[in-house]
PDB file of N, CA and C in Angstrom:
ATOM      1  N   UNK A   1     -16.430 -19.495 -17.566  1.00  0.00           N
ATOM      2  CA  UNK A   1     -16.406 -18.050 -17.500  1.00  0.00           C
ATOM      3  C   UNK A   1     -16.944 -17.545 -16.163  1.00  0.00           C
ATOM      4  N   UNK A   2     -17.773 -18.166 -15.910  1.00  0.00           N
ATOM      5  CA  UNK A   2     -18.802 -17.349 -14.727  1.00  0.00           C
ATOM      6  C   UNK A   2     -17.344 -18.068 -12.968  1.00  0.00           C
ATOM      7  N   UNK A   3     -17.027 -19.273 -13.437  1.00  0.00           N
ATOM      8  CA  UNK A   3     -15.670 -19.543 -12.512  1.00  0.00           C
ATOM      9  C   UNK A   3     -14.611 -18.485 -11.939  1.00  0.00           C
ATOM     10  N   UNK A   4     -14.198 -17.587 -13.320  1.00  0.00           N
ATOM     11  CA  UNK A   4     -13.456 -16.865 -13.432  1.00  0.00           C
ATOM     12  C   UNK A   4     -13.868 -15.608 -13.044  1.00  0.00           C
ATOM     13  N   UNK A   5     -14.934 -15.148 -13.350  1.00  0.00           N
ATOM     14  CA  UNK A   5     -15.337 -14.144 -12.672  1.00  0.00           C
ATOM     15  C   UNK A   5     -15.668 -13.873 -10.363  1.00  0.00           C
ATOM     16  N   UNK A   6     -16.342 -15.285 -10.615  1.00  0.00           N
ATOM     17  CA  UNK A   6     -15.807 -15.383  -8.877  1.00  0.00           C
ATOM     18  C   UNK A   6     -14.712 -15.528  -8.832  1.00  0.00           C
ATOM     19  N   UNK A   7     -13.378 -16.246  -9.251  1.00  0.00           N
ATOM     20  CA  UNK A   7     -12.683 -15.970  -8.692  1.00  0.00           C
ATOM     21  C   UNK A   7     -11.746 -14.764  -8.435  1.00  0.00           C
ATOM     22  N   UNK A   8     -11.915 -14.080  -9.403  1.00  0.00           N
ATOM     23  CA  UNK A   8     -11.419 -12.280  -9.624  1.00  0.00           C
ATOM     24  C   UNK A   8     -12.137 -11.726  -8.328  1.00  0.00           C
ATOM     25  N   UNK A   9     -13.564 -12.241  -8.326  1.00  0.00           N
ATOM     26  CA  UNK A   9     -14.457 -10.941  -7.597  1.00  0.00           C
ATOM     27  C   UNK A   9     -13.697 -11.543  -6.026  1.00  0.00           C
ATOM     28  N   UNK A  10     -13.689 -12.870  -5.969  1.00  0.00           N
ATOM     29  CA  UNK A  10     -12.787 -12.713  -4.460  1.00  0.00           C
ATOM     30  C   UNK A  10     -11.718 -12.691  -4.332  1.00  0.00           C
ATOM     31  N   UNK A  11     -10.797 -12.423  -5.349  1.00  0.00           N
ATOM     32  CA  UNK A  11      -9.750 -11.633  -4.979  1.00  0.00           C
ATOM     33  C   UNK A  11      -9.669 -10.131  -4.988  1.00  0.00           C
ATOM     34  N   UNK A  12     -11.002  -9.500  -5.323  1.00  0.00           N
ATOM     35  CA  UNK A  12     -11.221  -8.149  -5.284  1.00  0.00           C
ATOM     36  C   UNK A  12     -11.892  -7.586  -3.820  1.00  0.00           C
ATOM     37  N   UNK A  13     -12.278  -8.700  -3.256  1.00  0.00           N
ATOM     38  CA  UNK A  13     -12.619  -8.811  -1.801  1.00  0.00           C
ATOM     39  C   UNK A  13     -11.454  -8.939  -0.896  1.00  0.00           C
ATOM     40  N   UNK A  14     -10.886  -9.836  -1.225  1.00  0.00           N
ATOM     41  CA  UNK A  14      -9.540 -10.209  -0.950  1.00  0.00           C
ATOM     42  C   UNK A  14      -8.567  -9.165  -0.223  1.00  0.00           C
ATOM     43  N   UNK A  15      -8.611  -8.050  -1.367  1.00  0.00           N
ATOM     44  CA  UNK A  15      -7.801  -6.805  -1.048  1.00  0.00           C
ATOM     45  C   UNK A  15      -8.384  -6.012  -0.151  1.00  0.00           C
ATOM     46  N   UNK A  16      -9.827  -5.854  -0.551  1.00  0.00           N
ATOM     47  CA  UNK A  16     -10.663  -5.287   0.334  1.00  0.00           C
ATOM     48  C   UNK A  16     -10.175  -5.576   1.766  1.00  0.00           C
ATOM     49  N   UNK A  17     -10.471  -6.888   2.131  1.00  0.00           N
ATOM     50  CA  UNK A  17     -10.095  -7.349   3.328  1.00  0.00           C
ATOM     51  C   UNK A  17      -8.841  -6.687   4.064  1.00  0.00           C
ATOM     52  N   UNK A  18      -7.998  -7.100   3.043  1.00  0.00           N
ATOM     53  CA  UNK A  18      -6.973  -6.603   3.546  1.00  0.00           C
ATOM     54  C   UNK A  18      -6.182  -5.280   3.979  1.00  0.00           C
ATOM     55  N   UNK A  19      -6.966  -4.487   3.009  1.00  0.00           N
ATOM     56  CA  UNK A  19      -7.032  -3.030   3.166  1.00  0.00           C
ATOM     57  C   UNK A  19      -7.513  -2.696   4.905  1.00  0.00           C
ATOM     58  N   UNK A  20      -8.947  -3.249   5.152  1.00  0.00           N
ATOM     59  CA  UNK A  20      -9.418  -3.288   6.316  1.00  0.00           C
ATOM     60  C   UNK A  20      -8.417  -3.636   7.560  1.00  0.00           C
ATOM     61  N   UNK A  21      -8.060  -5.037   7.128  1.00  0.00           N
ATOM     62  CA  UNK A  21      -7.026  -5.525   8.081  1.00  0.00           C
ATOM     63  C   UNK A  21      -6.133  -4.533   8.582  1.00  0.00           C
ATOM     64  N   UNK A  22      -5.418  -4.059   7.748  1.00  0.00           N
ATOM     65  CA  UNK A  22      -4.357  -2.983   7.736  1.00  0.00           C
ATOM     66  C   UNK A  22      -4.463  -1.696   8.899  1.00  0.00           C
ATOM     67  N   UNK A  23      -5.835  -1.181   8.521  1.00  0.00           N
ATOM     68  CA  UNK A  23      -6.285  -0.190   9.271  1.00  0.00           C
ATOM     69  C   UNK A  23      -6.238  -0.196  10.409  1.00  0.00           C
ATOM     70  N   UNK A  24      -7.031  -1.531  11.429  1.00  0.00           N
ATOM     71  CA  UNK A  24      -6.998  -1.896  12.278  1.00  0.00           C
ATOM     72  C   UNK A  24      -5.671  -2.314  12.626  1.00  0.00           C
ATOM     73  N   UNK A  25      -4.825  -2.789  12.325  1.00  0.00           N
ATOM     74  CA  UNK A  25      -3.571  -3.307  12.618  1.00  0.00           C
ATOM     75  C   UNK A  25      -4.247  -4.849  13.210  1.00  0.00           C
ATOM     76  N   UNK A  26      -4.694  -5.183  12.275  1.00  0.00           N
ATOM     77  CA  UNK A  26      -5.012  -6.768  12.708  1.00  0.00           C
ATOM     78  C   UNK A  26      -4.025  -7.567  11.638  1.00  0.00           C
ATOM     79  N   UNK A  27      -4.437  -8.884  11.711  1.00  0.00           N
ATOM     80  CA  UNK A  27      -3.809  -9.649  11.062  1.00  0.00           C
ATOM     81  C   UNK A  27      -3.917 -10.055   9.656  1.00  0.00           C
ATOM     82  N   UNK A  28      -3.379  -9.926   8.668  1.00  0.00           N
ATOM     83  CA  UNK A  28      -2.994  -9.551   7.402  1.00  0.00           C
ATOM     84  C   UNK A  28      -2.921 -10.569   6.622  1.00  0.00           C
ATOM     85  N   UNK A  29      -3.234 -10.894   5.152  1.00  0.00           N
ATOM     86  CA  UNK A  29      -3.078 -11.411   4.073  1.00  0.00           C
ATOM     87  C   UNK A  29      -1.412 -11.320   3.493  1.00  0.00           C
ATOM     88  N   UNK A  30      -1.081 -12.492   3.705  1.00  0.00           N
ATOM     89  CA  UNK A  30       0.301 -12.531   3.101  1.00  0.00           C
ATOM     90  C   UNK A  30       0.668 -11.987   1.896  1.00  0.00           C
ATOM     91  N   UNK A  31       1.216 -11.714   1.667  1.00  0.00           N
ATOM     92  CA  UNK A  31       1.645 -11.071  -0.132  1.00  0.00           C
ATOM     93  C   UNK A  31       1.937 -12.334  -1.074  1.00  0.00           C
ATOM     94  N   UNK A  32       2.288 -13.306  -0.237  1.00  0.00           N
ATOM     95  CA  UNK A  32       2.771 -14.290  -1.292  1.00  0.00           C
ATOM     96  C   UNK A  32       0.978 -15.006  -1.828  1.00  0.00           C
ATOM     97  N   UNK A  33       0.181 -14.881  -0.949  1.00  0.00           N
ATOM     98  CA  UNK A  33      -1.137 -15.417  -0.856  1.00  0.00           C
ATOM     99  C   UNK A  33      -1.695 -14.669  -2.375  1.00  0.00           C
ATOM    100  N   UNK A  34      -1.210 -13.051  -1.855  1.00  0.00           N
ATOM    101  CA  UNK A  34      -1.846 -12.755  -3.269  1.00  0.00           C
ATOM    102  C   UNK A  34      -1.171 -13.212  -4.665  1.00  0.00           C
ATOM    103  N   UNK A  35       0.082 -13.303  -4.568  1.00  0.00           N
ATOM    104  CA  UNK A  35       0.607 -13.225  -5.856  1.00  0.00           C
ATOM    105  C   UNK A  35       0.118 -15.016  -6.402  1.00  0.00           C
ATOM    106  N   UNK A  36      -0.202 -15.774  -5.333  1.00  0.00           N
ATOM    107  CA  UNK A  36      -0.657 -17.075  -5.799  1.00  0.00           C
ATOM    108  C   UNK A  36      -2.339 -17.216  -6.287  1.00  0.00           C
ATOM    109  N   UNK A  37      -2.531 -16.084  -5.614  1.00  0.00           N
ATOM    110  CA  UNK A  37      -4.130 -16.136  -6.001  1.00  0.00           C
ATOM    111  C   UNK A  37      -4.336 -15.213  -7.401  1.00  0.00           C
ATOM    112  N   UNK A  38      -3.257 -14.694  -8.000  1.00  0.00           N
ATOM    113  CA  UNK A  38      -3.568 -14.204  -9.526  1.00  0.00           C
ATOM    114  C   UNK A  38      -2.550 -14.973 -10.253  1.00  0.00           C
ATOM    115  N   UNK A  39      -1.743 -15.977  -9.897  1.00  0.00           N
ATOM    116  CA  UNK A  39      -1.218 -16.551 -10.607  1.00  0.00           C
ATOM    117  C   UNK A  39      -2.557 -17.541 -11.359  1.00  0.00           C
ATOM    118  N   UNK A  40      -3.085 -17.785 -10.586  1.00  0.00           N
ATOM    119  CA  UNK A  40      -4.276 -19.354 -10.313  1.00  0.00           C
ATOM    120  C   UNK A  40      -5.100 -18.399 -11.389  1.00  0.00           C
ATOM    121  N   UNK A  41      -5.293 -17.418 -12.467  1.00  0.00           N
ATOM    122  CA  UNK A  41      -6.470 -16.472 -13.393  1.00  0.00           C
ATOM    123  C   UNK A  41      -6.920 -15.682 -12.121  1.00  0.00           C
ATOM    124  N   UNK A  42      -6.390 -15.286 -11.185  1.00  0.00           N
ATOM    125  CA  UNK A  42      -6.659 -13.975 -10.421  1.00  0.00           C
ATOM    126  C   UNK A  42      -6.226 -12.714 -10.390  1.00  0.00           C
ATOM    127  N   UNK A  43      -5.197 -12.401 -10.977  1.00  0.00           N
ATOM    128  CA  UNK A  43      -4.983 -10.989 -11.572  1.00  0.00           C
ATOM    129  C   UNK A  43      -5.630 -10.060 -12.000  1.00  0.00           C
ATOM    130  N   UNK A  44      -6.663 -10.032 -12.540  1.00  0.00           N
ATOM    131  CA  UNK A  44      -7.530  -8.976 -12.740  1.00  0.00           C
ATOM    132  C   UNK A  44      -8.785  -8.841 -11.521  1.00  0.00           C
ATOM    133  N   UNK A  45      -8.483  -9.013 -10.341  1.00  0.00           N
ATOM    134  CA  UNK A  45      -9.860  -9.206  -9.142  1.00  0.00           C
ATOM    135  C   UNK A  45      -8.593  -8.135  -8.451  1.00  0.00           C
ATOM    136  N   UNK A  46      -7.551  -9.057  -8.029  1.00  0.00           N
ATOM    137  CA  UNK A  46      -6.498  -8.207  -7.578  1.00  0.00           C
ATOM    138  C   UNK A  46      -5.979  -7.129  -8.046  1.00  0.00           C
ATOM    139  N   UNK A  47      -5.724  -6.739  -9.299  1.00  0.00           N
ATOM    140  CA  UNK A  47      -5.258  -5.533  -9.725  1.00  0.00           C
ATOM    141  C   UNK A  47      -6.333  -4.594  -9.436  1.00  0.00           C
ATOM    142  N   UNK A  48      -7.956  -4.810 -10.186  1.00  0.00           N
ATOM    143  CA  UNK A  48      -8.525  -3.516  -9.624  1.00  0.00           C
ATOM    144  C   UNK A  48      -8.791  -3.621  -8.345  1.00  0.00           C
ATOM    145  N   UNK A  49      -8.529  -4.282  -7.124  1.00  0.00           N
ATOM    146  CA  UNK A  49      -8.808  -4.213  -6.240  1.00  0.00           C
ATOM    147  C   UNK A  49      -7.910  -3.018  -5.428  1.00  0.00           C
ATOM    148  N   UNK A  50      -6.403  -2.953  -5.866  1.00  0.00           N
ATOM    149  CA  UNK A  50      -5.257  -2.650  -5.698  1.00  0.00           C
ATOM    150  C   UNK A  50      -5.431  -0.944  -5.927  1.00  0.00           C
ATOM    151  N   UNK A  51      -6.755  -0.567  -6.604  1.00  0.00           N
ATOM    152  CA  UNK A  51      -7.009   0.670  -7.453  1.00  0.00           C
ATOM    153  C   UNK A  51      -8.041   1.426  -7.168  1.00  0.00           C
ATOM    154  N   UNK A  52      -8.981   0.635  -6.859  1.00  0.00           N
ATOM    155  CA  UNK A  52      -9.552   0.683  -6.093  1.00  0.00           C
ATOM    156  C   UNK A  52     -10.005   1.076  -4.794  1.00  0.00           C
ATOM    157  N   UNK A  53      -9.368   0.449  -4.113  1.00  0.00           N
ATOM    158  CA  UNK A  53      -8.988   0.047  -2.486  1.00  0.00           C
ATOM    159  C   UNK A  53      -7.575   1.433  -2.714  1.00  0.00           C
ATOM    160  N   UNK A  54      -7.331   1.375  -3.322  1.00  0.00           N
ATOM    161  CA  UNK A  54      -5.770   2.323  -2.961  1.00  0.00           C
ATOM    162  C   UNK A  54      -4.898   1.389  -2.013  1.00  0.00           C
ATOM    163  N   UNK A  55      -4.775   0.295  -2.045  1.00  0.00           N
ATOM    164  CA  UNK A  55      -4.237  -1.027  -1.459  1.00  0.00           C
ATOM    165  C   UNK A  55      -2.519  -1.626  -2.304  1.00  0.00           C
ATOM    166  N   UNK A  56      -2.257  -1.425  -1.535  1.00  0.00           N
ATOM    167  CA  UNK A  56      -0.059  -2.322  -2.184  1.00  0.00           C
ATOM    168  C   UNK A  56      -0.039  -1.366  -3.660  1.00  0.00           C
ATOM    169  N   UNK A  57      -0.258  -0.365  -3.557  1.00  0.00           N
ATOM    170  CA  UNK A  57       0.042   0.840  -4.967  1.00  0.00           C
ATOM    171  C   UNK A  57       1.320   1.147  -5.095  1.00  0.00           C
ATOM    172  N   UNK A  58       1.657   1.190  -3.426  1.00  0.00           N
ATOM    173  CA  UNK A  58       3.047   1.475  -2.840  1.00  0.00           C
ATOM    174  C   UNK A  58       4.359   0.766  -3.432  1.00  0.00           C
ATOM    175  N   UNK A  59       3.559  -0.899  -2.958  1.00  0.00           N
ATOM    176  CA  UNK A  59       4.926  -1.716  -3.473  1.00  0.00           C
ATOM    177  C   UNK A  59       5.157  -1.950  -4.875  1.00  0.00           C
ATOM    178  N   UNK A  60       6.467  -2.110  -5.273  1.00  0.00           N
ATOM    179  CA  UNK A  60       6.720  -1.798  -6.605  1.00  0.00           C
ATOM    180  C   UNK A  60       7.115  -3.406  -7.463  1.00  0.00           C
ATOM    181  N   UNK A  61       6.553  -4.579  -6.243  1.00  0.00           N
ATOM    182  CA  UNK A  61       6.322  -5.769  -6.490  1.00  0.00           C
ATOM    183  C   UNK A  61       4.940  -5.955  -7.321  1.00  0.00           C
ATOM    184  N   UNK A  62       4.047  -5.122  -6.432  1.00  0.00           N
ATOM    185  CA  UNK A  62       2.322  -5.343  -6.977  1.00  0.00           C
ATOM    186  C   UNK A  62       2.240  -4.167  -8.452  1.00  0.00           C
ATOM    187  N   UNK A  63       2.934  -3.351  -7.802  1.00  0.00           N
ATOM    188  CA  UNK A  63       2.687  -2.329  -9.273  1.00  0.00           C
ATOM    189  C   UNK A  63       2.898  -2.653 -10.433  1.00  0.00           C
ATOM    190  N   UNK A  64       4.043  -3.506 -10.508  1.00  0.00           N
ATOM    191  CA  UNK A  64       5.086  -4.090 -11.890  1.00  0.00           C
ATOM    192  C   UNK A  64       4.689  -5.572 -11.870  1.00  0.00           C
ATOM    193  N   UNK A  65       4.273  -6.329 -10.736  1.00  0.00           N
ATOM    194  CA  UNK A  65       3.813  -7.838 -10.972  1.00  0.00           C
ATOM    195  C   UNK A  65       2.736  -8.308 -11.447  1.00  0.00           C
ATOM    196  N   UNK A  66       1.821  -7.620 -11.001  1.00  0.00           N
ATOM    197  CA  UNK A  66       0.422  -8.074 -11.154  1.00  0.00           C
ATOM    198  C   UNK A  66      -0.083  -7.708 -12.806  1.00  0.00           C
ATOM    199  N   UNK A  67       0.355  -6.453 -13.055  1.00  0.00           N
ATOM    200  CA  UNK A  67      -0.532  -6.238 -14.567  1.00  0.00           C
ATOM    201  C   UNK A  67       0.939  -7.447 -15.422  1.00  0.00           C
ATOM    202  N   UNK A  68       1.832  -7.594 -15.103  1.00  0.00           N
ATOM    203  CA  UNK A  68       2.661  -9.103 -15.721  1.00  0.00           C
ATOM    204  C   UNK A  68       2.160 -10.080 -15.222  1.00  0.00           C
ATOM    205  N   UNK A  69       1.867 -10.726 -14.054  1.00  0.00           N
ATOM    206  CA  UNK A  69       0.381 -11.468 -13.937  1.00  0.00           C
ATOM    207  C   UNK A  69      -0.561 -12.079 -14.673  1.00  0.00           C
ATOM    208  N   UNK A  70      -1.098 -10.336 -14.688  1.00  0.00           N
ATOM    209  CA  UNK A  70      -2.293 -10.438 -15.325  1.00  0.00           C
ATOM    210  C   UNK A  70      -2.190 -10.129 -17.451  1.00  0.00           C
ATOM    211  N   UNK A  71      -1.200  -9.940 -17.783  1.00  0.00           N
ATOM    212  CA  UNK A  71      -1.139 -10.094 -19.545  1.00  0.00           C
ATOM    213  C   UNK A  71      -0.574 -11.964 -19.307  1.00  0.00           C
ATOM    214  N   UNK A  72       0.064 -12.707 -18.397  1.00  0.00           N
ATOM    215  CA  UNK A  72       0.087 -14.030 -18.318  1.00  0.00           C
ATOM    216  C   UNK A  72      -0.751 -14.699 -18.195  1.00  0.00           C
ATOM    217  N   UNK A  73      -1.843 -14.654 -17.098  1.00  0.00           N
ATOM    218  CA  UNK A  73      -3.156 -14.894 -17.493  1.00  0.00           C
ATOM    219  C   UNK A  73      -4.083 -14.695 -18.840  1.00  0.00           C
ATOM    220  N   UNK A  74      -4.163 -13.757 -19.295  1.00  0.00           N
ATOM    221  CA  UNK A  74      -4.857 -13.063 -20.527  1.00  0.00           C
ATOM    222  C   UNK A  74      -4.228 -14.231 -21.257  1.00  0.00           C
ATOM    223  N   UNK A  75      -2.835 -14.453 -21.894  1.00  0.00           N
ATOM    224  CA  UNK A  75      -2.378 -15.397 -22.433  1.00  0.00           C
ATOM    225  C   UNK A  75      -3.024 -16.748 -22.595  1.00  0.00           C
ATOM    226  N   UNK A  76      -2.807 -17.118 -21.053  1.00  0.00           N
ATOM    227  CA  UNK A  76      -2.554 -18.502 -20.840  1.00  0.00           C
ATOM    228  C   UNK A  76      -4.303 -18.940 -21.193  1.00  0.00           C
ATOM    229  N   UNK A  77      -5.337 -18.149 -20.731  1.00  0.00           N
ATOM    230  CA  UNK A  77      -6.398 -18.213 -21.189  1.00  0.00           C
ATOM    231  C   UNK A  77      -6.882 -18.334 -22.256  1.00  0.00           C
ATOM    232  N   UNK A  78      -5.986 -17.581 -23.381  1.00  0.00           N
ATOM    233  CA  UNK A  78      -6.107 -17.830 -24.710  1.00  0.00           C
ATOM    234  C   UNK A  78      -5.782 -18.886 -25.688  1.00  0.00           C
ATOM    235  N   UNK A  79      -4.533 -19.162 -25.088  1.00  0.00           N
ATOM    236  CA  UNK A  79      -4.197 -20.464 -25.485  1.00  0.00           C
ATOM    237  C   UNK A  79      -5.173 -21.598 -24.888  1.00  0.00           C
ATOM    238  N   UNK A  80      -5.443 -21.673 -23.440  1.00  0.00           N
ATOM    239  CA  UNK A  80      -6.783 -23.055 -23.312  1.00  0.00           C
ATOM    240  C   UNK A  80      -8.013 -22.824 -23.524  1.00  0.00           C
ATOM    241  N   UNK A  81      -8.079 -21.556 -24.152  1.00  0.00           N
ATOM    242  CA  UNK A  81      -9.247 -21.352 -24.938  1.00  0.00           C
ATOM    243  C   UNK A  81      -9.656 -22.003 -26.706  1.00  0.00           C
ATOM    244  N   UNK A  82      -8.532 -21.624 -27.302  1.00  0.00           N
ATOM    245  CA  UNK A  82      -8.368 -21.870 -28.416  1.00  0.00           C
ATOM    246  C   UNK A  82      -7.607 -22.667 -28.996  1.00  0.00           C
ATOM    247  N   UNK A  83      -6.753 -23.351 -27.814  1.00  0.00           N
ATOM    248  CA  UNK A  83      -6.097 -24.628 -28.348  1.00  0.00           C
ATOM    249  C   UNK A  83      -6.177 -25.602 -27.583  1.00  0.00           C
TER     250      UNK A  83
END
């Protein structure tokens, strides 16, 4: 549990970062980076980060992917939880 929670909280940094990045016009966090880092039980670090941050609200990849993501996670957790 306490695994899962770092890894959410740095993908909630994650965005952060990237939000930052953005501003500056520096160099950027791939999108595919994120969608692999909530595939891995990171979806919920990334989504509120996304809400947060006011970060990829825009794209209609993160809007519609991530909370599907993240009820796949919720799942998949349940099942290697309880079976």
């Amino acid at each position: 549990m306490v695994l899962y929670i770092l890894w959410n909280f740095a993908g909630f940094i994650m965005v952060r970062l990237d939000k930052r990045r953005a501003r500056r016009n520096e160099w950027r966090i791939r999108e595919r980076t994120f969608f692999l880092w909530a595939l891995v039980f990171g979806a919920v670090g990334i989504l509120l980060g996304m809400y947060v941050f006011r970060h990829k609200t825009r794209h209609r990849s993160f809007v519609i992917g991530m909370p599907i993501i993240c009820i796949f996670n919720l799942v998949c957790g349940y099942l290697l939880w309880f079976f």
